[in-house]
PDB file of N, CA and C in Angstrom:
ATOM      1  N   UNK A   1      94.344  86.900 120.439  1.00  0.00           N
ATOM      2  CA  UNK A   1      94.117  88.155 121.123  1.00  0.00           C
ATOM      3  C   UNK A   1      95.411  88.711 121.714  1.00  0.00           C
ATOM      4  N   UNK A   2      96.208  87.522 122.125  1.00  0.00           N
ATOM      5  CA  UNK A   2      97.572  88.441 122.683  1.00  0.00           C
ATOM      6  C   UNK A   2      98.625  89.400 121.354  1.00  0.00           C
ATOM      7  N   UNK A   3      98.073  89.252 120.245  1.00  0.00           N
ATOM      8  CA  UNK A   3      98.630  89.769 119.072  1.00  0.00           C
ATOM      9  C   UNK A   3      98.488  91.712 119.331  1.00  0.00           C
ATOM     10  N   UNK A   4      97.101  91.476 120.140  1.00  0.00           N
ATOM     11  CA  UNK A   4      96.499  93.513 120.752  1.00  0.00           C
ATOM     12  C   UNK A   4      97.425  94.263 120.996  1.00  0.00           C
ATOM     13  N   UNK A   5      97.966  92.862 122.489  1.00  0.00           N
ATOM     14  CA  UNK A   5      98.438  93.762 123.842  1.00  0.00           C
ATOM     15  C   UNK A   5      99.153  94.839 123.478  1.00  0.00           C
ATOM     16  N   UNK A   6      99.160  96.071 123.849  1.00  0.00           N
ATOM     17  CA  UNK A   6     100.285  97.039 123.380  1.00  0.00           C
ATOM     18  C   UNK A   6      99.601  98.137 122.109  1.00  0.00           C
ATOM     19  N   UNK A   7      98.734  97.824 121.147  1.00  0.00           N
ATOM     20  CA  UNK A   7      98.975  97.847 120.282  1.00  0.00           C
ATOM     21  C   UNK A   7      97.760  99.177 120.377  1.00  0.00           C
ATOM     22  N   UNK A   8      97.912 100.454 119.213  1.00  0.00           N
ATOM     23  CA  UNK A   8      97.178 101.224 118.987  1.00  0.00           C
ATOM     24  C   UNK A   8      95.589 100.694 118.289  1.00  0.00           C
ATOM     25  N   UNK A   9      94.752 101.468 118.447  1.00  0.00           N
ATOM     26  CA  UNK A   9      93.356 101.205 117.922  1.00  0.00           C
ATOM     27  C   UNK A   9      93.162 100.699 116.414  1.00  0.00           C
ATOM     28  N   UNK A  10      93.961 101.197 115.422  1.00  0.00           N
ATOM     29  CA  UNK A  10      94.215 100.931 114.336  1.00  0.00           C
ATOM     30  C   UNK A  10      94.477  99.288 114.059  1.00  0.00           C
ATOM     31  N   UNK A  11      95.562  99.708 115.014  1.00  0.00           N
ATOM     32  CA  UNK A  11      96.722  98.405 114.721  1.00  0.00           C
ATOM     33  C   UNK A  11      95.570  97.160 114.774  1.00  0.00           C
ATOM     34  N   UNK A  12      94.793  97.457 116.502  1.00  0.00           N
ATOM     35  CA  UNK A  12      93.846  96.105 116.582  1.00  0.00           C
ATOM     36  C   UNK A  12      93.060  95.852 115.937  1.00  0.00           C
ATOM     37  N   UNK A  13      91.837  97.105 114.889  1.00  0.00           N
ATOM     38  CA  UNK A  13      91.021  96.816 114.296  1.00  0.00           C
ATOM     39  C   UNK A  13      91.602  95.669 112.979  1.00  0.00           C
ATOM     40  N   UNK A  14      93.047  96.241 112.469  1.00  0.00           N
ATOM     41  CA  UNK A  14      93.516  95.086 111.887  1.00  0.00           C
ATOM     42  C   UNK A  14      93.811  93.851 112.158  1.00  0.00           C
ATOM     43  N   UNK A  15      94.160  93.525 112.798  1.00  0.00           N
ATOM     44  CA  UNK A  15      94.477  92.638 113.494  1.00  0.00           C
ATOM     45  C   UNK A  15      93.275  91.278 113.936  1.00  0.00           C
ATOM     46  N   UNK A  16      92.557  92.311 114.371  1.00  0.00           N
ATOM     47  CA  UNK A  16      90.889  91.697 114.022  1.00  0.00           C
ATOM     48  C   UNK A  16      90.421  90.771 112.843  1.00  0.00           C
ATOM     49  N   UNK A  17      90.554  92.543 111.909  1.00  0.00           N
ATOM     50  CA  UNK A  17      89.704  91.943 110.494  1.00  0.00           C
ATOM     51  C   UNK A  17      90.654  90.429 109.862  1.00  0.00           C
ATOM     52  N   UNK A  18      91.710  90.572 110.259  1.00  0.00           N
ATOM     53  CA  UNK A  18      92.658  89.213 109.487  1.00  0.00           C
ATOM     54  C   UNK A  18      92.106  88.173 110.201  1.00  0.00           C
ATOM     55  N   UNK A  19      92.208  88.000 111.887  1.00  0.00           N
ATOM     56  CA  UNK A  19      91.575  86.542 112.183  1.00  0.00           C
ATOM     57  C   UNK A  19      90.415  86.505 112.108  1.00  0.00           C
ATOM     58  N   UNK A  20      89.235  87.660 111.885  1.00  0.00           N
ATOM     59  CA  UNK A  20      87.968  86.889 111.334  1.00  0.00           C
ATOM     60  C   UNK A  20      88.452  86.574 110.039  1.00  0.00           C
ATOM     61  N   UNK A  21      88.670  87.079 109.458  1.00  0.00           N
ATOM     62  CA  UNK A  21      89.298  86.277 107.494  1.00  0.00           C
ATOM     63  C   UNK A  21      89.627  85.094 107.698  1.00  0.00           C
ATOM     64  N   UNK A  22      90.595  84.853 108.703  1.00  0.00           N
ATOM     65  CA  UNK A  22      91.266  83.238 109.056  1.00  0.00           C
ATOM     66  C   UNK A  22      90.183  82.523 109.675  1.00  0.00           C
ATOM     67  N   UNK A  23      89.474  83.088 110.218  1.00  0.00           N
ATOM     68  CA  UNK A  23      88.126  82.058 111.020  1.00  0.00           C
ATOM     69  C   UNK A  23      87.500  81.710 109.921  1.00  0.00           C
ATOM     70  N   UNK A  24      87.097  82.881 108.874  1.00  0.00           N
ATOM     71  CA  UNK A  24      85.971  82.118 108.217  1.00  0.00           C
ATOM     72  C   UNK A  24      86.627  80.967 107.352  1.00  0.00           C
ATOM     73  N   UNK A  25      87.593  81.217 106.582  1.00  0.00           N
ATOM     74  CA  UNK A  25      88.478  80.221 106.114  1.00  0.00           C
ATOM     75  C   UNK A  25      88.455  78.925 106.672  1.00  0.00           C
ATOM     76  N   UNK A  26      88.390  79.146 107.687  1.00  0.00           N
ATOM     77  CA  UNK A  26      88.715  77.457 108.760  1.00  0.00           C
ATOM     78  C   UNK A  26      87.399  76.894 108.378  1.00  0.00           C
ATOM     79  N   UNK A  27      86.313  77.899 108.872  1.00  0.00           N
ATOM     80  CA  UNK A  27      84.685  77.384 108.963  1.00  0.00           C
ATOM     81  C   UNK A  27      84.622  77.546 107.572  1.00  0.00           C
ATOM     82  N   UNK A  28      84.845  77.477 106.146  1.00  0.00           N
ATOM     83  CA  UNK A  28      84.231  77.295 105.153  1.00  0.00           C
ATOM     84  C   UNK A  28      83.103  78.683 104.622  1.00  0.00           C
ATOM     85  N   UNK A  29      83.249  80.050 105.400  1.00  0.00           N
ATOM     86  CA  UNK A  29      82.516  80.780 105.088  1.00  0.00           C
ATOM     87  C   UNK A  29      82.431  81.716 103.820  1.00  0.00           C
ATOM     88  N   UNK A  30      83.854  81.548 103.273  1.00  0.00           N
ATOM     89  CA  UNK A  30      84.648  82.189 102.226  1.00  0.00           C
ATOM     90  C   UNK A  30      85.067  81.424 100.791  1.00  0.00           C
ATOM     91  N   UNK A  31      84.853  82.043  99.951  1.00  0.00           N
ATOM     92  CA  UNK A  31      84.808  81.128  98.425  1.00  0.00           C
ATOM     93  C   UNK A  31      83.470  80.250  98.138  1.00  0.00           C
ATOM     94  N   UNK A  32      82.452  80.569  98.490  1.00  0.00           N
ATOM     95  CA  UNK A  32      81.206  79.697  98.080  1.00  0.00           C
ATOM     96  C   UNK A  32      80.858  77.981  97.975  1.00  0.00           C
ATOM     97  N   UNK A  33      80.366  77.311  97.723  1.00  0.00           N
ATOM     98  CA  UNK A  33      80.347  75.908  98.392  1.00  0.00           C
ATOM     99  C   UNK A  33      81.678  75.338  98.432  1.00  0.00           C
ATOM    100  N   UNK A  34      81.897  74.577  99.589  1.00  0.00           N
ATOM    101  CA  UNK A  34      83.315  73.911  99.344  1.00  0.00           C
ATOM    102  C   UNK A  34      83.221  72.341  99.608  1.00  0.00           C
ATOM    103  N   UNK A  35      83.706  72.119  98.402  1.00  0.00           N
ATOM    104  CA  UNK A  35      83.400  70.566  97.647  1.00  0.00           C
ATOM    105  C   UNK A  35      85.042  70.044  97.910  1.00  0.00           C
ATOM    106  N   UNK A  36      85.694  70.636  99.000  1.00  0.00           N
ATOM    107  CA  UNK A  36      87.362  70.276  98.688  1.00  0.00           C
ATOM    108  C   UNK A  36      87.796  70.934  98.297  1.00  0.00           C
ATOM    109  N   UNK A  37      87.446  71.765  97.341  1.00  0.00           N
ATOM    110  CA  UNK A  37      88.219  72.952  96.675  1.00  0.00           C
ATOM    111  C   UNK A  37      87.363  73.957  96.206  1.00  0.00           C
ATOM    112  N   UNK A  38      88.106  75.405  96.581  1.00  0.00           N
ATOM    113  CA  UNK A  38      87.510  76.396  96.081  1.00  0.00           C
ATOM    114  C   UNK A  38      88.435  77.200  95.962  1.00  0.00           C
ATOM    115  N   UNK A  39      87.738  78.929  95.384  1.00  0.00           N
ATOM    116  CA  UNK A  39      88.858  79.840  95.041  1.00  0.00           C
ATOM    117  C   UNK A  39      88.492  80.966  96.187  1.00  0.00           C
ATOM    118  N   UNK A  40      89.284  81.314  96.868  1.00  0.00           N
ATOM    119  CA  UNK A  40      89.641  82.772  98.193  1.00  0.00           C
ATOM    120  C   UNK A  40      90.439  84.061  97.427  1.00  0.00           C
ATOM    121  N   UNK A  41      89.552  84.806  98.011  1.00  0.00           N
ATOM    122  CA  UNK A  41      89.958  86.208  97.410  1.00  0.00           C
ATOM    123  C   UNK A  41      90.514  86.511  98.741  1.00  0.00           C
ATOM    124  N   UNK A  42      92.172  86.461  98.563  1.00  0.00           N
ATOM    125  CA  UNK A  42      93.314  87.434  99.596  1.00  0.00           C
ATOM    126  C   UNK A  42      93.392  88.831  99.280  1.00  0.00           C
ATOM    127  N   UNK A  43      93.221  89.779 100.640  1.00  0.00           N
ATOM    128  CA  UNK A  43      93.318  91.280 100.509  1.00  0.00           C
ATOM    129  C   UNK A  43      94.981  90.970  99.583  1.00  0.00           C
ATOM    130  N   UNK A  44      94.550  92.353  98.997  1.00  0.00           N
ATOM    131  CA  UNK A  44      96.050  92.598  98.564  1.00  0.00           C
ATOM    132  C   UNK A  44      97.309  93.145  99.240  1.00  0.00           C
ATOM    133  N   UNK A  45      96.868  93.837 100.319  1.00  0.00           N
ATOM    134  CA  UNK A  45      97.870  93.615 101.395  1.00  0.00           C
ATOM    135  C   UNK A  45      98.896  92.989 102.170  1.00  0.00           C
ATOM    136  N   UNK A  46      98.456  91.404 101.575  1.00  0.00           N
ATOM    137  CA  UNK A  46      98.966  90.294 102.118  1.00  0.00           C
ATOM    138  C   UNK A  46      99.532  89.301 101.207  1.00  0.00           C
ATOM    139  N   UNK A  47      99.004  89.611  99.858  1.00  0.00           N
ATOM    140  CA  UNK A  47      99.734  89.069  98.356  1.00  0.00           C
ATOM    141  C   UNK A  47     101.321  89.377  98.897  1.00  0.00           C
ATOM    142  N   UNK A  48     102.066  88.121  98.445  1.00  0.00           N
ATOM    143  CA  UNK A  48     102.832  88.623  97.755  1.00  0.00           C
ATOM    144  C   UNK A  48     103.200  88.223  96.034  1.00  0.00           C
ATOM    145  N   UNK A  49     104.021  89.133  95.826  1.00  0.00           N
ATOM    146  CA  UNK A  49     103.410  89.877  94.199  1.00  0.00           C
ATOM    147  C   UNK A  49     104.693  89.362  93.324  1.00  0.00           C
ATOM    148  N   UNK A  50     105.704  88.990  94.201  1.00  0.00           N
ATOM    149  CA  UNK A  50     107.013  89.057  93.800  1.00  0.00           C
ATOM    150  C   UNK A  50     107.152  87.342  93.200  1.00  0.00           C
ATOM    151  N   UNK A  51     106.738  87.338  91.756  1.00  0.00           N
ATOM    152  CA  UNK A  51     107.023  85.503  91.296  1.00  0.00           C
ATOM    153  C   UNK A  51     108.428  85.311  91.054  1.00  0.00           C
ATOM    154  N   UNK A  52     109.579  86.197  91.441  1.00  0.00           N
ATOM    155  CA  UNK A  52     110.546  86.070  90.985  1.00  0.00           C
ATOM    156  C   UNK A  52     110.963  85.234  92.051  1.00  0.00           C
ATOM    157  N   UNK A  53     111.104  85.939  93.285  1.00  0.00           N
ATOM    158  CA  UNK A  53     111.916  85.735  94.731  1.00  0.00           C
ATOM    159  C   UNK A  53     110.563  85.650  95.331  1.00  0.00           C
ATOM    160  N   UNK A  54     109.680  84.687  95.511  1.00  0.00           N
ATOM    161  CA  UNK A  54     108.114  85.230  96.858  1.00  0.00           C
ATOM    162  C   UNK A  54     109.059  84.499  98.119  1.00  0.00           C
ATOM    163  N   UNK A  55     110.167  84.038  98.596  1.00  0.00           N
ATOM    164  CA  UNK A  55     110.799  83.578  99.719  1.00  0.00           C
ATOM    165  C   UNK A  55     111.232  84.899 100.170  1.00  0.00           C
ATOM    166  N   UNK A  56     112.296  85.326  99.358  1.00  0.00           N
ATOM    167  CA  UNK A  56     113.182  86.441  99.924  1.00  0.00           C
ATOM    168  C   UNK A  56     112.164  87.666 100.004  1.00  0.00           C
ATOM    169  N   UNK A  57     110.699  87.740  99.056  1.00  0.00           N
ATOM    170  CA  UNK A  57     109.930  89.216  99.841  1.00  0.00           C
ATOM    171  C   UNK A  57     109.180  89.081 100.939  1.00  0.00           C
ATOM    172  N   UNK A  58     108.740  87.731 101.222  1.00  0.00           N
ATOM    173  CA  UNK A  58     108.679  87.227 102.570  1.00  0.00           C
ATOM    174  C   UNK A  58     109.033  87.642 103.465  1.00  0.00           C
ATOM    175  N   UNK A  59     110.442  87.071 103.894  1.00  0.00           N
ATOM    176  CA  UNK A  59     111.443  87.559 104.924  1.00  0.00           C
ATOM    177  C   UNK A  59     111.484  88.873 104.699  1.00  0.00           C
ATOM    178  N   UNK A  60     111.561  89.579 103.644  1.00  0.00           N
ATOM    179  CA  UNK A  60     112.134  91.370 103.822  1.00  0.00           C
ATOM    180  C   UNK A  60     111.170  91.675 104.265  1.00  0.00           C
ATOM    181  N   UNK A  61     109.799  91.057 104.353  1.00  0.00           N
ATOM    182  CA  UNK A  61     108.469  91.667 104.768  1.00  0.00           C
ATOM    183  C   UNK A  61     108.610  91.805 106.115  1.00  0.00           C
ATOM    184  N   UNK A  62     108.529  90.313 106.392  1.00  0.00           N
ATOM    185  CA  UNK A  62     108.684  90.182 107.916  1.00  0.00           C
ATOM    186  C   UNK A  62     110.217  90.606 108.862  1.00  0.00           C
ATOM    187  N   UNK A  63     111.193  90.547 108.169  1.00  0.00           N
ATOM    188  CA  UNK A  63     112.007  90.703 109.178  1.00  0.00           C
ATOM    189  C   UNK A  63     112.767  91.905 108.448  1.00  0.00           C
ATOM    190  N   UNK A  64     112.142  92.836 108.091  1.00  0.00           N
ATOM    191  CA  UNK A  64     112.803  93.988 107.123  1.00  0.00           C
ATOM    192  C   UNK A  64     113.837  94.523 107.967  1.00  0.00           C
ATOM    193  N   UNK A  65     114.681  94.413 108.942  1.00  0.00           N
ATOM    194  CA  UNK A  65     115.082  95.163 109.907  1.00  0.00           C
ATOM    195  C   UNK A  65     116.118  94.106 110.234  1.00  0.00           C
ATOM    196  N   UNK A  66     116.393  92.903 109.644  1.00  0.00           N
ATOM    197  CA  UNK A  66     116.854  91.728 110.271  1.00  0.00           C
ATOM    198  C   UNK A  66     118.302  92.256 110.624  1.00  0.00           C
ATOM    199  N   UNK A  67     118.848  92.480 109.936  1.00  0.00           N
ATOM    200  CA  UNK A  67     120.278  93.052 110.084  1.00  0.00           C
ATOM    201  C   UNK A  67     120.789  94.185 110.773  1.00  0.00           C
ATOM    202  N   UNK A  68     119.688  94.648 111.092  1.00  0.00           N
ATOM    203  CA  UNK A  68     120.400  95.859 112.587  1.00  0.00           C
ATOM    204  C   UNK A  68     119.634  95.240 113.890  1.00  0.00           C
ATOM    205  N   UNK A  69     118.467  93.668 113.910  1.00  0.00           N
ATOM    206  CA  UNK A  69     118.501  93.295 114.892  1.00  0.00           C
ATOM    207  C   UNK A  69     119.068  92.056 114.875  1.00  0.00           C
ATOM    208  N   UNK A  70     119.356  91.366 114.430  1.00  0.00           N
ATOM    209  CA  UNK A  70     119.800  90.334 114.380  1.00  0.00           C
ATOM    210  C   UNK A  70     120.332  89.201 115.767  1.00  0.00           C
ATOM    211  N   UNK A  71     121.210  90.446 116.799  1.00  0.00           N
ATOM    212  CA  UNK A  71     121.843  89.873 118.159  1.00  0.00           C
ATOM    213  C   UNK A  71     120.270  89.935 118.774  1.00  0.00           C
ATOM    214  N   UNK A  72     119.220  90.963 118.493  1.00  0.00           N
ATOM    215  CA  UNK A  72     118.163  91.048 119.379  1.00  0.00           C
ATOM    216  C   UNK A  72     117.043  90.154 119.593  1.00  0.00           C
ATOM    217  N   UNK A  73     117.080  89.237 120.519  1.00  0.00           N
ATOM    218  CA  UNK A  73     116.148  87.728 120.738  1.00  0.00           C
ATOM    219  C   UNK A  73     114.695  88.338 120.052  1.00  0.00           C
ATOM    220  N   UNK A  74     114.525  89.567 120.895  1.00  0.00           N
ATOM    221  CA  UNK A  74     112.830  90.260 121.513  1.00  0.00           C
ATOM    222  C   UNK A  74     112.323  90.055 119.627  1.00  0.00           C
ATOM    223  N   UNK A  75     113.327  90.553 118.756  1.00  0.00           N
ATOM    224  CA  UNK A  75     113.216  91.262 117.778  1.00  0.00           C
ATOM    225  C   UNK A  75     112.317  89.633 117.028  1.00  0.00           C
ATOM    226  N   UNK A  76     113.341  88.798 116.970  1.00  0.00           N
ATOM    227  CA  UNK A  76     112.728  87.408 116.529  1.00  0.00           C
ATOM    228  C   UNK A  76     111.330  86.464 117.455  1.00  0.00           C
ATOM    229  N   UNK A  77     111.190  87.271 118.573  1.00  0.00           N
ATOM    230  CA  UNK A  77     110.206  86.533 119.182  1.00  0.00           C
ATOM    231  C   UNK A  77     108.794  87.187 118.785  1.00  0.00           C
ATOM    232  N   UNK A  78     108.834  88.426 117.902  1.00  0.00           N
ATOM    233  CA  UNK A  78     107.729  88.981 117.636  1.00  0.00           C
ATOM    234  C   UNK A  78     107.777  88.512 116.124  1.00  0.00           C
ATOM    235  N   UNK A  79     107.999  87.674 115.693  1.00  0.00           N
ATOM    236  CA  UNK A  79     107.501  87.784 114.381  1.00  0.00           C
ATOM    237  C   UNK A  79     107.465  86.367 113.858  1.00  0.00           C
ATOM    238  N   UNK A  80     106.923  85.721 113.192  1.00  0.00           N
ATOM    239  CA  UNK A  80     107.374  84.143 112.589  1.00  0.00           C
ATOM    240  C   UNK A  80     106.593  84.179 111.307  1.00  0.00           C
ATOM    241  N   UNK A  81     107.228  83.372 110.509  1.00  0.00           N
ATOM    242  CA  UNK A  81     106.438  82.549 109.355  1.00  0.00           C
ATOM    243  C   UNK A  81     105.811  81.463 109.419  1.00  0.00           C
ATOM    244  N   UNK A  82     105.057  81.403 109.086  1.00  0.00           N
ATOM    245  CA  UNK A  82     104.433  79.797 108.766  1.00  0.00           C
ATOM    246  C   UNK A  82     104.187  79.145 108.085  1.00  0.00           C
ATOM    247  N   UNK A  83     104.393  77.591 107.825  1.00  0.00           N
ATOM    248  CA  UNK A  83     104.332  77.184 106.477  1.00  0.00           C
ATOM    249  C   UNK A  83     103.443  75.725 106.658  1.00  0.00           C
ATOM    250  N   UNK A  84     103.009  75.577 105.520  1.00  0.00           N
ATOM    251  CA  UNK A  84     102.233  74.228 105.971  1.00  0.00           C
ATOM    252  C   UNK A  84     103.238  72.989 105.702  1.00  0.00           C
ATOM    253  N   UNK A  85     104.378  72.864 105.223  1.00  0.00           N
ATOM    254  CA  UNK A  85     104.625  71.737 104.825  1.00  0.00           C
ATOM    255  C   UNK A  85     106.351  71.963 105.223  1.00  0.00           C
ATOM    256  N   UNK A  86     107.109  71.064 105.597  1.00  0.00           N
ATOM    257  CA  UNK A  86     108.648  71.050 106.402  1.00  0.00           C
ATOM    258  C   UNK A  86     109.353  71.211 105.149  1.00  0.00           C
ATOM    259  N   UNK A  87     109.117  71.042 103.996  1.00  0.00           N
ATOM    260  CA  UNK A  87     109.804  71.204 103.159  1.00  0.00           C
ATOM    261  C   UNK A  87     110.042  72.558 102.542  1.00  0.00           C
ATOM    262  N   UNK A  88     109.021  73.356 102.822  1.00  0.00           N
ATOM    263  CA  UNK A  88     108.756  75.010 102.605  1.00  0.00           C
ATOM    264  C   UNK A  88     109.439  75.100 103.766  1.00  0.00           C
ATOM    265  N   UNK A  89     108.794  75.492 105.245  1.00  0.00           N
ATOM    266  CA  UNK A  89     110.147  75.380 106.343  1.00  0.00           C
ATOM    267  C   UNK A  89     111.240  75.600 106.252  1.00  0.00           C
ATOM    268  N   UNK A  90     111.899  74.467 105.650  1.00  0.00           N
ATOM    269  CA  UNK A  90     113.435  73.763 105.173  1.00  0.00           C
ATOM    270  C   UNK A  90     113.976  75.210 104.482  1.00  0.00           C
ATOM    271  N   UNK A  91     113.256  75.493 103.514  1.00  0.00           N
ATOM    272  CA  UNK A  91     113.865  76.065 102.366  1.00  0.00           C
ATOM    273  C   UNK A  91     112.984  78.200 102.894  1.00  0.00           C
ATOM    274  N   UNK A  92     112.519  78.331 103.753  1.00  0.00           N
ATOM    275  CA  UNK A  92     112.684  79.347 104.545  1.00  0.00           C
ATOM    276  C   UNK A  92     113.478  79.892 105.496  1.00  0.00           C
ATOM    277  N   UNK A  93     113.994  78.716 106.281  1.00  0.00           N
ATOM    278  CA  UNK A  93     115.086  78.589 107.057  1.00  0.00           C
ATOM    279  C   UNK A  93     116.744  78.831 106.129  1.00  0.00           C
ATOM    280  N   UNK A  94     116.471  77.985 105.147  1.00  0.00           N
ATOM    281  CA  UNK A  94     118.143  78.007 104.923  1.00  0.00           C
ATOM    282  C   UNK A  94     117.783  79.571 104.250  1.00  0.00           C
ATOM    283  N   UNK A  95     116.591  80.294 103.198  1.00  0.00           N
ATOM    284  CA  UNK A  95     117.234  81.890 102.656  1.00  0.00           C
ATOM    285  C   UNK A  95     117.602  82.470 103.680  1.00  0.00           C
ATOM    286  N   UNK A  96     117.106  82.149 105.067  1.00  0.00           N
ATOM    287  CA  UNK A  96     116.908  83.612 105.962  1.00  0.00           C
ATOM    288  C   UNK A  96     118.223  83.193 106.865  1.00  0.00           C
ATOM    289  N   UNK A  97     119.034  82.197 107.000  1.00  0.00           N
ATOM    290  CA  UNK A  97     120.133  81.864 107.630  1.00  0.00           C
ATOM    291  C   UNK A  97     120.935  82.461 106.591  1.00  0.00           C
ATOM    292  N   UNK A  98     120.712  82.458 105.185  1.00  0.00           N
ATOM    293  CA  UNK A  98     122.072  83.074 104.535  1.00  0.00           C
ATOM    294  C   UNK A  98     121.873  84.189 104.536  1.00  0.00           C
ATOM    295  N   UNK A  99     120.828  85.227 105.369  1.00  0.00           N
ATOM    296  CA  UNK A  99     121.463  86.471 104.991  1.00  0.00           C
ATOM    297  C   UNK A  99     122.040  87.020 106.440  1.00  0.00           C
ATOM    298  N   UNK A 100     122.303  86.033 107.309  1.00  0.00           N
ATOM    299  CA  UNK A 100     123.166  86.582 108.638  1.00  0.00           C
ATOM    300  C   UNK A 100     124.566  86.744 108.483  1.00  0.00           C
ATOM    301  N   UNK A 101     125.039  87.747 108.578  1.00  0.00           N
ATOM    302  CA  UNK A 101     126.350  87.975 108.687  1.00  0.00           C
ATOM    303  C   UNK A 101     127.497  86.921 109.375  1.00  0.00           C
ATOM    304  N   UNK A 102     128.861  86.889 108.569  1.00  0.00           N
ATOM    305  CA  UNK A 102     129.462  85.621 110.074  1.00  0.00           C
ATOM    306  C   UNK A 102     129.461  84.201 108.675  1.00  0.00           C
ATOM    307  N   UNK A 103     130.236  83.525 109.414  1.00  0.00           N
ATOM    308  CA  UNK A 103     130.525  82.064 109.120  1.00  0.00           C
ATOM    309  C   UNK A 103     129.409  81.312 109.398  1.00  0.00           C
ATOM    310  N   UNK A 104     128.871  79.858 109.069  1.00  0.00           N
ATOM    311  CA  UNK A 104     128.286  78.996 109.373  1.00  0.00           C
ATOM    312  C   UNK A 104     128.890  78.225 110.041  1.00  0.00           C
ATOM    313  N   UNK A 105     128.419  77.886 111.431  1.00  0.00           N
ATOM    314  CA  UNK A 105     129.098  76.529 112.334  1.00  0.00           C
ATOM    315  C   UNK A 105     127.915  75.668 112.259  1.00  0.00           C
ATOM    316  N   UNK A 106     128.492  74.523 112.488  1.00  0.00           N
ATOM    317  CA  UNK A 106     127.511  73.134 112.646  1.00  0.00           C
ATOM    318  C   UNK A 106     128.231  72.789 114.177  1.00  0.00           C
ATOM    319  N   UNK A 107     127.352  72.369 115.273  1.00  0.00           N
ATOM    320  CA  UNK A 107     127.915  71.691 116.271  1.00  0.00           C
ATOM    321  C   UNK A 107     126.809  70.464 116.390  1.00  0.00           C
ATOM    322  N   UNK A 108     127.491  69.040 116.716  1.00  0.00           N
ATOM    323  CA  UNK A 108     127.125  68.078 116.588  1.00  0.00           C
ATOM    324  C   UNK A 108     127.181  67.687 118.415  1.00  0.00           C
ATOM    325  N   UNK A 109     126.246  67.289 118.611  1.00  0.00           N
ATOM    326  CA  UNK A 109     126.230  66.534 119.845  1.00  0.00           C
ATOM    327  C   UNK A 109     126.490  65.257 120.135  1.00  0.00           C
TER     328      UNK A 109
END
């Protein structure tokens, strides 16, 4: 629900319809008996379409703006990816670190 705060009438009715989609998902209400596996019909809104690059349309999705905010904390505290597994993570982290402007430092403690 804190996803609202702020947000126009539109914005929330969306916002809505996605976590009931994600609720029923959790509860099994979506894709017909589930034996362990079944098939979910994703709005197409939320596809992404791109089998070439689906990492890099990701990030342009979400952080389409990254490079004129980049110094801006606020800018990264509104948005995240999520992944189920550290190895997706891993390999989300390093596309979206290479497209920051600047050298790479490592500091070791």
């Amino acid at each position: 629900m804190r996803l609202t705060i702020g947000r126009d009438q539109s914005d929330i009715r969306k916002i809505r319809d996605f976590a009931n989609w994600l609720l029923d998902i959790g509860e099994g209400k979506l894709g017909g008996l589930n034996d362990g596996e079944t098939i979910i019909d994703v709005p197409d809104d939320i596809l992404i379409n791109d089998s070439h690059d689906p990492i890099g349309s990701l990030i342009d999705f979400v952080y389409s703006s990254m490079l004129e905010n980049f110094s801006n904390t606020n800018y990264f505290q509104e948005r995240a990816i999520l992944a189920p597994k550290n190895k997706d993570v891993q390999e989300i982290n390093d596309c979206l670190l290479n497209k920051f402007p600047g050298d790479e430092v490592e500091y070791l403690s």
